[in-house]
PDB file of N, CA and C in Angstrom:
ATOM      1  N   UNK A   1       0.832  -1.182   0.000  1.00  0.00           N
ATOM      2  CA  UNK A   1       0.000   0.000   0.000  1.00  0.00           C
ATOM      3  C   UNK A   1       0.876   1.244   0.000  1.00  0.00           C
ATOM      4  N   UNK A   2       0.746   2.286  -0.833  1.00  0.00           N
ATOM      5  CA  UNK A   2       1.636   3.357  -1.156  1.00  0.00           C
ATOM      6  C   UNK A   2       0.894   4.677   0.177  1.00  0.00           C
ATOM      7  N   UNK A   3       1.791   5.421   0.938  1.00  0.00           N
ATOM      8  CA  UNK A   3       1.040   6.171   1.716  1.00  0.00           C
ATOM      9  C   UNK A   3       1.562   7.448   0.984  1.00  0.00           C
ATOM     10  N   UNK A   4       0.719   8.293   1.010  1.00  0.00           N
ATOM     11  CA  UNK A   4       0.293   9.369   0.575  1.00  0.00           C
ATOM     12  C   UNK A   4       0.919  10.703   1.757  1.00  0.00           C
ATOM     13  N   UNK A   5       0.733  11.870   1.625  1.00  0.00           N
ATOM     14  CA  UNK A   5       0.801  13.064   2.240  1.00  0.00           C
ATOM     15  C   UNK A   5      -0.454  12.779   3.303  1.00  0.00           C
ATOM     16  N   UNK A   6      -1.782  12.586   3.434  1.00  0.00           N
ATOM     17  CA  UNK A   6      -2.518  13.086   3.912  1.00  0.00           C
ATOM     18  C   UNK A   6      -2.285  11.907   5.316  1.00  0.00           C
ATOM     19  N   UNK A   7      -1.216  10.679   5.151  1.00  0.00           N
ATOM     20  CA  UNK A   7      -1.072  10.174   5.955  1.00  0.00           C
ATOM     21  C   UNK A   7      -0.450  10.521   7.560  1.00  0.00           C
ATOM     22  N   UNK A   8       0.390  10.951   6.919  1.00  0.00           N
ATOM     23  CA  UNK A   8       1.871  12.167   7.676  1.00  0.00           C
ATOM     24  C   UNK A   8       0.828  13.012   8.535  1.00  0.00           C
ATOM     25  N   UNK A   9       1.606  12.827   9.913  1.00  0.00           N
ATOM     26  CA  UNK A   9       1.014  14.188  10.785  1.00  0.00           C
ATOM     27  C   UNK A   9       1.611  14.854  11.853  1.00  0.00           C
ATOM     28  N   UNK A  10       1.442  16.249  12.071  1.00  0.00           N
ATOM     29  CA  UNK A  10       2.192  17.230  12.708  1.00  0.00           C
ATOM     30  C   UNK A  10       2.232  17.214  13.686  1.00  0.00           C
ATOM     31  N   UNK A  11       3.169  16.841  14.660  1.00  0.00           N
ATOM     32  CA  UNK A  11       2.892  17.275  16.467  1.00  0.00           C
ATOM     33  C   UNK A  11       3.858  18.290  16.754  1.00  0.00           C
ATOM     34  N   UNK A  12       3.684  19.243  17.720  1.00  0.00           N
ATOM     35  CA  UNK A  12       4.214  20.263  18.404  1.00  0.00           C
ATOM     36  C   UNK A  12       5.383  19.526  19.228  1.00  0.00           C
ATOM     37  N   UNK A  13       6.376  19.694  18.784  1.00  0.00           N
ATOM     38  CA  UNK A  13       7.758  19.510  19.841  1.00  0.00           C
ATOM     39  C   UNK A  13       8.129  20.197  20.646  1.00  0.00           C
ATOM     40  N   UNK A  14       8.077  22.061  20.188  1.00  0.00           N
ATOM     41  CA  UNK A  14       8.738  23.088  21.015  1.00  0.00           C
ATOM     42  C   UNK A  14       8.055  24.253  20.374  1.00  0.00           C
ATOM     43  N   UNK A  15       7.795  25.047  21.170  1.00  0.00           N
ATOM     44  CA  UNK A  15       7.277  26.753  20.677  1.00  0.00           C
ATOM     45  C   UNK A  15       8.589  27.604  21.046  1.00  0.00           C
ATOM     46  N   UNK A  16       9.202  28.679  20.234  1.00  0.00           N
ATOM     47  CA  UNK A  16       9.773  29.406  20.278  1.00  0.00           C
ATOM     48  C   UNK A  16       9.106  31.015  20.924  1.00  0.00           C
ATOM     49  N   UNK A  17       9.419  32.044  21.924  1.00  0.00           N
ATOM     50  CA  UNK A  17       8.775  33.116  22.147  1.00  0.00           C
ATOM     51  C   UNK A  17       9.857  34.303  21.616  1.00  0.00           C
ATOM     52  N   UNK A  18       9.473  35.194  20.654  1.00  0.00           N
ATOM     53  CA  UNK A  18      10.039  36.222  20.360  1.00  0.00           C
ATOM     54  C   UNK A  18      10.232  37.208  21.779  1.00  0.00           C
ATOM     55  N   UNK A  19      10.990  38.405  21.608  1.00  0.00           N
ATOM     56  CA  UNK A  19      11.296  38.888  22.251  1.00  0.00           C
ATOM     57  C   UNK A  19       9.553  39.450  23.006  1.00  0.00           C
ATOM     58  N   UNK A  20       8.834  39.922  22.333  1.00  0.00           N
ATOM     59  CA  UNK A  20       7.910  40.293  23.102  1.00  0.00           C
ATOM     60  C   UNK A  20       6.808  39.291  23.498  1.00  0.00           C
ATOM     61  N   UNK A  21       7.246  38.452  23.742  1.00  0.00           N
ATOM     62  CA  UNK A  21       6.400  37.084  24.412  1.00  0.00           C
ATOM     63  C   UNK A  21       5.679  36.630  23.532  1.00  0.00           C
ATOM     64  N   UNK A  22       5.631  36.930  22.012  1.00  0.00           N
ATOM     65  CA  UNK A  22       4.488  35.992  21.310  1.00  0.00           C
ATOM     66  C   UNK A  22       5.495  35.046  21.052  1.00  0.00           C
ATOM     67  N   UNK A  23       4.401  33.791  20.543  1.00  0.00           N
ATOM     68  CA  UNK A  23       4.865  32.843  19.365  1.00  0.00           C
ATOM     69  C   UNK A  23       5.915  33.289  18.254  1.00  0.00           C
ATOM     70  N   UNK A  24       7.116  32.650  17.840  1.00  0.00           N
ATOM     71  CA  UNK A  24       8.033  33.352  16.918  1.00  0.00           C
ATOM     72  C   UNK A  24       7.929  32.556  15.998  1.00  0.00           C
ATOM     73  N   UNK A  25       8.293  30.884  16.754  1.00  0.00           N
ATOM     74  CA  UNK A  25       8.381  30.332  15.717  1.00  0.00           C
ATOM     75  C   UNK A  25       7.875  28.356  16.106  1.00  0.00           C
ATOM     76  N   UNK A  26       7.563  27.840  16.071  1.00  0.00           N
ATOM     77  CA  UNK A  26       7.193  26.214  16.235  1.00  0.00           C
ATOM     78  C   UNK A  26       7.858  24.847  15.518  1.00  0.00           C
ATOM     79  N   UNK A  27       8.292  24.522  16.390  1.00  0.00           N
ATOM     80  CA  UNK A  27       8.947  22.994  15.587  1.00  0.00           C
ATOM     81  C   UNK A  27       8.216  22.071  15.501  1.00  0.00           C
ATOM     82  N   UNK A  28       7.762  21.502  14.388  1.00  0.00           N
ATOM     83  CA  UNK A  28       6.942  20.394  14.211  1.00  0.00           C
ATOM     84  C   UNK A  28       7.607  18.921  14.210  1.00  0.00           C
ATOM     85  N   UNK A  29       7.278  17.426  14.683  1.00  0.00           N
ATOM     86  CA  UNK A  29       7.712  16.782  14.068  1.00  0.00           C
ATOM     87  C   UNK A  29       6.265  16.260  13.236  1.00  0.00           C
ATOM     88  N   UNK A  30       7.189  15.402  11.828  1.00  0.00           N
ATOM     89  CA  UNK A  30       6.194  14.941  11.126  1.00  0.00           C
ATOM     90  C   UNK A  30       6.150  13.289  11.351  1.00  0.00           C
ATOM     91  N   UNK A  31       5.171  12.538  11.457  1.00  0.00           N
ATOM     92  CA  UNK A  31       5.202  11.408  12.020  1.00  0.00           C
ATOM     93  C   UNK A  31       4.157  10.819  10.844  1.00  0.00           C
ATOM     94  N   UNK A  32       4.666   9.392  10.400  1.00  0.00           N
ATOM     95  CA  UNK A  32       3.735   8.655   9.952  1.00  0.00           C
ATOM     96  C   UNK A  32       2.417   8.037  10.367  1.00  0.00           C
ATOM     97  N   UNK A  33       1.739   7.154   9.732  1.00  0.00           N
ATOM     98  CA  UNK A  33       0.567   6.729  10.182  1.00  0.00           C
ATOM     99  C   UNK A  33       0.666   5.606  11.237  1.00  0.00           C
ATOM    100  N   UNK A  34       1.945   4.813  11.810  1.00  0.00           N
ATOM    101  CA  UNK A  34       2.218   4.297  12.564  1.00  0.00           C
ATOM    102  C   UNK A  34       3.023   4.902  14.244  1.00  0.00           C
ATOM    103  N   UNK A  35       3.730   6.300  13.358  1.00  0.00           N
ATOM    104  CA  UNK A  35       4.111   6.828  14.621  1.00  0.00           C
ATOM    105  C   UNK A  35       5.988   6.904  14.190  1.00  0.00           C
ATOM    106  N   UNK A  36       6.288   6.783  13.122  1.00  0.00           N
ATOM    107  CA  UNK A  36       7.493   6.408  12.901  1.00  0.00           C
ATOM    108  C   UNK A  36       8.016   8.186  12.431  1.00  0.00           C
ATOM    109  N   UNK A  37       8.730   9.076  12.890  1.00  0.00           N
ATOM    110  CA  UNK A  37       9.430  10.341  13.129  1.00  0.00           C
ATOM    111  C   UNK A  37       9.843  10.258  11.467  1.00  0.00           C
ATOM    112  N   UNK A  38       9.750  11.403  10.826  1.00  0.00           N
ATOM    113  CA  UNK A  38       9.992  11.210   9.390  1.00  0.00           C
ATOM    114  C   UNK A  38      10.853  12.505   9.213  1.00  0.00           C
ATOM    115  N   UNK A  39      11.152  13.361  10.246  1.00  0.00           N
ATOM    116  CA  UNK A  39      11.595  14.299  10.371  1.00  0.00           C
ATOM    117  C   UNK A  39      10.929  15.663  10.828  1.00  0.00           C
ATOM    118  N   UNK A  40      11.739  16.643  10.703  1.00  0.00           N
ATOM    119  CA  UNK A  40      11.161  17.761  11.765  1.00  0.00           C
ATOM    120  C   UNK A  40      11.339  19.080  10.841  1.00  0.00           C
ATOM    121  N   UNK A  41       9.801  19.628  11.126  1.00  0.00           N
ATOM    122  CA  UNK A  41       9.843  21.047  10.201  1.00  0.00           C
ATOM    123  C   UNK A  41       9.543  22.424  11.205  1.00  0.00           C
ATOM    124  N   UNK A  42      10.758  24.073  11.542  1.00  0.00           N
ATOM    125  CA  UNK A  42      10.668  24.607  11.565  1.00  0.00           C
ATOM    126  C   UNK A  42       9.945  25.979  11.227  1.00  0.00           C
ATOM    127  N   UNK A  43       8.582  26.218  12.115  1.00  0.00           N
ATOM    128  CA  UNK A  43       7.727  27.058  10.736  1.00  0.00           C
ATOM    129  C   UNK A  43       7.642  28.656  11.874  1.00  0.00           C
ATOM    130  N   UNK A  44       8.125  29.115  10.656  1.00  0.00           N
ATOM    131  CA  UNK A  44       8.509  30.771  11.512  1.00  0.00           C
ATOM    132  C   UNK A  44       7.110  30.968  11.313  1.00  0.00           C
ATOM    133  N   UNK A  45       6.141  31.749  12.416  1.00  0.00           N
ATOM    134  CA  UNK A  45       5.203  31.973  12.761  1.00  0.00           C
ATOM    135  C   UNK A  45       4.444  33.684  11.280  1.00  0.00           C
ATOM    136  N   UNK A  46       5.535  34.547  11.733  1.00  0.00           N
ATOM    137  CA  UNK A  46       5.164  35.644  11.307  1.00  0.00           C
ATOM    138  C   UNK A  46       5.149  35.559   9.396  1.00  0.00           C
ATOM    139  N   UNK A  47       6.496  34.668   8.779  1.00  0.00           N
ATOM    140  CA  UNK A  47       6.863  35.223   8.161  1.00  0.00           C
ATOM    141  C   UNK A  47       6.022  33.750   6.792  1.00  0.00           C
ATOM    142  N   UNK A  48       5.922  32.541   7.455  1.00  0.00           N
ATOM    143  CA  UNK A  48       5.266  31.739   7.479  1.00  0.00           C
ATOM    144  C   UNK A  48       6.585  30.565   6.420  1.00  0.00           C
ATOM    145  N   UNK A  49       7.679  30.740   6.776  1.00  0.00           N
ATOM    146  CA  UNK A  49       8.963  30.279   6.141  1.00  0.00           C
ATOM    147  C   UNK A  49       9.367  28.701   6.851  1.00  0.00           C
ATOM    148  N   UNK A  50       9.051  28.050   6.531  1.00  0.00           N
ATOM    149  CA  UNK A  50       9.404  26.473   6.788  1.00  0.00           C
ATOM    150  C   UNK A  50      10.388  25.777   6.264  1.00  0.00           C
ATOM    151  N   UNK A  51      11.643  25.323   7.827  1.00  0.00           N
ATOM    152  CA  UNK A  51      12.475  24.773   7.093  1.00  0.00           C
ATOM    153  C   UNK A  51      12.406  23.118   7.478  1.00  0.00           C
ATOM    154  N   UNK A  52      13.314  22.107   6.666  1.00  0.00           N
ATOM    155  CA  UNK A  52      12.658  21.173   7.219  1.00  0.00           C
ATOM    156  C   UNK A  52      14.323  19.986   7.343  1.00  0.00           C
ATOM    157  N   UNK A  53      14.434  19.344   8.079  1.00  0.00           N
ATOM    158  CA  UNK A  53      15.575  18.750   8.125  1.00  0.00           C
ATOM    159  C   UNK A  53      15.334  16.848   9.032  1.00  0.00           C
ATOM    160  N   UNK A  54      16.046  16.328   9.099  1.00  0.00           N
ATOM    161  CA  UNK A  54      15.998  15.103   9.792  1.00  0.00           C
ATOM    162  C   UNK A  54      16.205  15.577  11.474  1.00  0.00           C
ATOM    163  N   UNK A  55      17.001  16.336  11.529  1.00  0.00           N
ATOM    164  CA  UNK A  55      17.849  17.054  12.516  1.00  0.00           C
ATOM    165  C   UNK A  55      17.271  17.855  13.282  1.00  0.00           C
ATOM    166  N   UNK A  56      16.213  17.440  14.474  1.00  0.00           N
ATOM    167  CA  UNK A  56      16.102  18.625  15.159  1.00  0.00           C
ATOM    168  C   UNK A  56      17.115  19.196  15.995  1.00  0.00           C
ATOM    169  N   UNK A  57      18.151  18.970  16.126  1.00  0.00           N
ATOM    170  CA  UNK A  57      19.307  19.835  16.722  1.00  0.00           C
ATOM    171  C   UNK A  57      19.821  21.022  15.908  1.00  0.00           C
ATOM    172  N   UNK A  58      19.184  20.712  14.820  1.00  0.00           N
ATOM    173  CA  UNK A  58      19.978  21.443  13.751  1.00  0.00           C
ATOM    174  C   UNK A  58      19.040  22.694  13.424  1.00  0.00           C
ATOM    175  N   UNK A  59      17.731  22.143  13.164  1.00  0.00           N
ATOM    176  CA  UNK A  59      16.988  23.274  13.317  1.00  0.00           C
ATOM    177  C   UNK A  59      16.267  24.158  14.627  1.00  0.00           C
ATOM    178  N   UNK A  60      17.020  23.677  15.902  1.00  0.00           N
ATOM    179  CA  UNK A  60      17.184  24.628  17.304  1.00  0.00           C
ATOM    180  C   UNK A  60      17.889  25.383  17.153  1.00  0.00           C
ATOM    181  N   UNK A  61      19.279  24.690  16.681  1.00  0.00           N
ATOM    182  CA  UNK A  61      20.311  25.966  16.227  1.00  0.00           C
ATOM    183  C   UNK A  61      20.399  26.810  15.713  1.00  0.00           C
ATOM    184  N   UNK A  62      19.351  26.550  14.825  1.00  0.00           N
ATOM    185  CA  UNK A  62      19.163  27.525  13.681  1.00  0.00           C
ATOM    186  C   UNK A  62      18.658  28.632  14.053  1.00  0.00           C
ATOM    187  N   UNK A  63      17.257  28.265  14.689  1.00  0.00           N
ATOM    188  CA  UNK A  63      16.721  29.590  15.462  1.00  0.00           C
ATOM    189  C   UNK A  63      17.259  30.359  15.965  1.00  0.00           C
ATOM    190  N   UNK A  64      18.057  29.438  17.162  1.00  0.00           N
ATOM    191  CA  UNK A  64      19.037  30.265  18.245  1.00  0.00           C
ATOM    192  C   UNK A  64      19.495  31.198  17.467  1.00  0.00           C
ATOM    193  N   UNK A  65      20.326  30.966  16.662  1.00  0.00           N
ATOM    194  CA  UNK A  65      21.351  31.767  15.421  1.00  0.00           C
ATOM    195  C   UNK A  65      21.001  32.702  14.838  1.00  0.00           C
ATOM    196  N   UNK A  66      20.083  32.956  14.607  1.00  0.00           N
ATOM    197  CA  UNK A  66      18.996  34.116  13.880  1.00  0.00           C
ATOM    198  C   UNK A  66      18.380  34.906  15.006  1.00  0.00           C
TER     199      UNK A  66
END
């Protein structure tokens, strides 16, 4: 059976707070229909810019860095 996009789903790992206490930015992981981590997508809140990597260490850093 071939799985599709609509299989894949988003959970909240970590919220980022900009300097004035909102939401900046959210790390998603994306998880299959069994639960299996398919990787992790960075989605800047304001600007609506999503990055996406295997690596969530990589995209913490990233934030930090910016």
């Amino acid at each position: 059976m071939k799985k599709g996009f609509e299989d894949m789903e988003r959970k909240v790992v970590k919220m980022f707070a900009g300097e004035a206490g909102a939401v900046d930015a959210i790390l998603y992981k994306e998880v299959d229909s069994i639960g299996i981590t398919l990787g992790y997508i960075l989605h800047y809140v304001f600007s609506g810019e999503q990055l996406a990597n295997r690596d969530m260490n990589a995209l913490i850093s990233h934030y930090q860095n910016n």
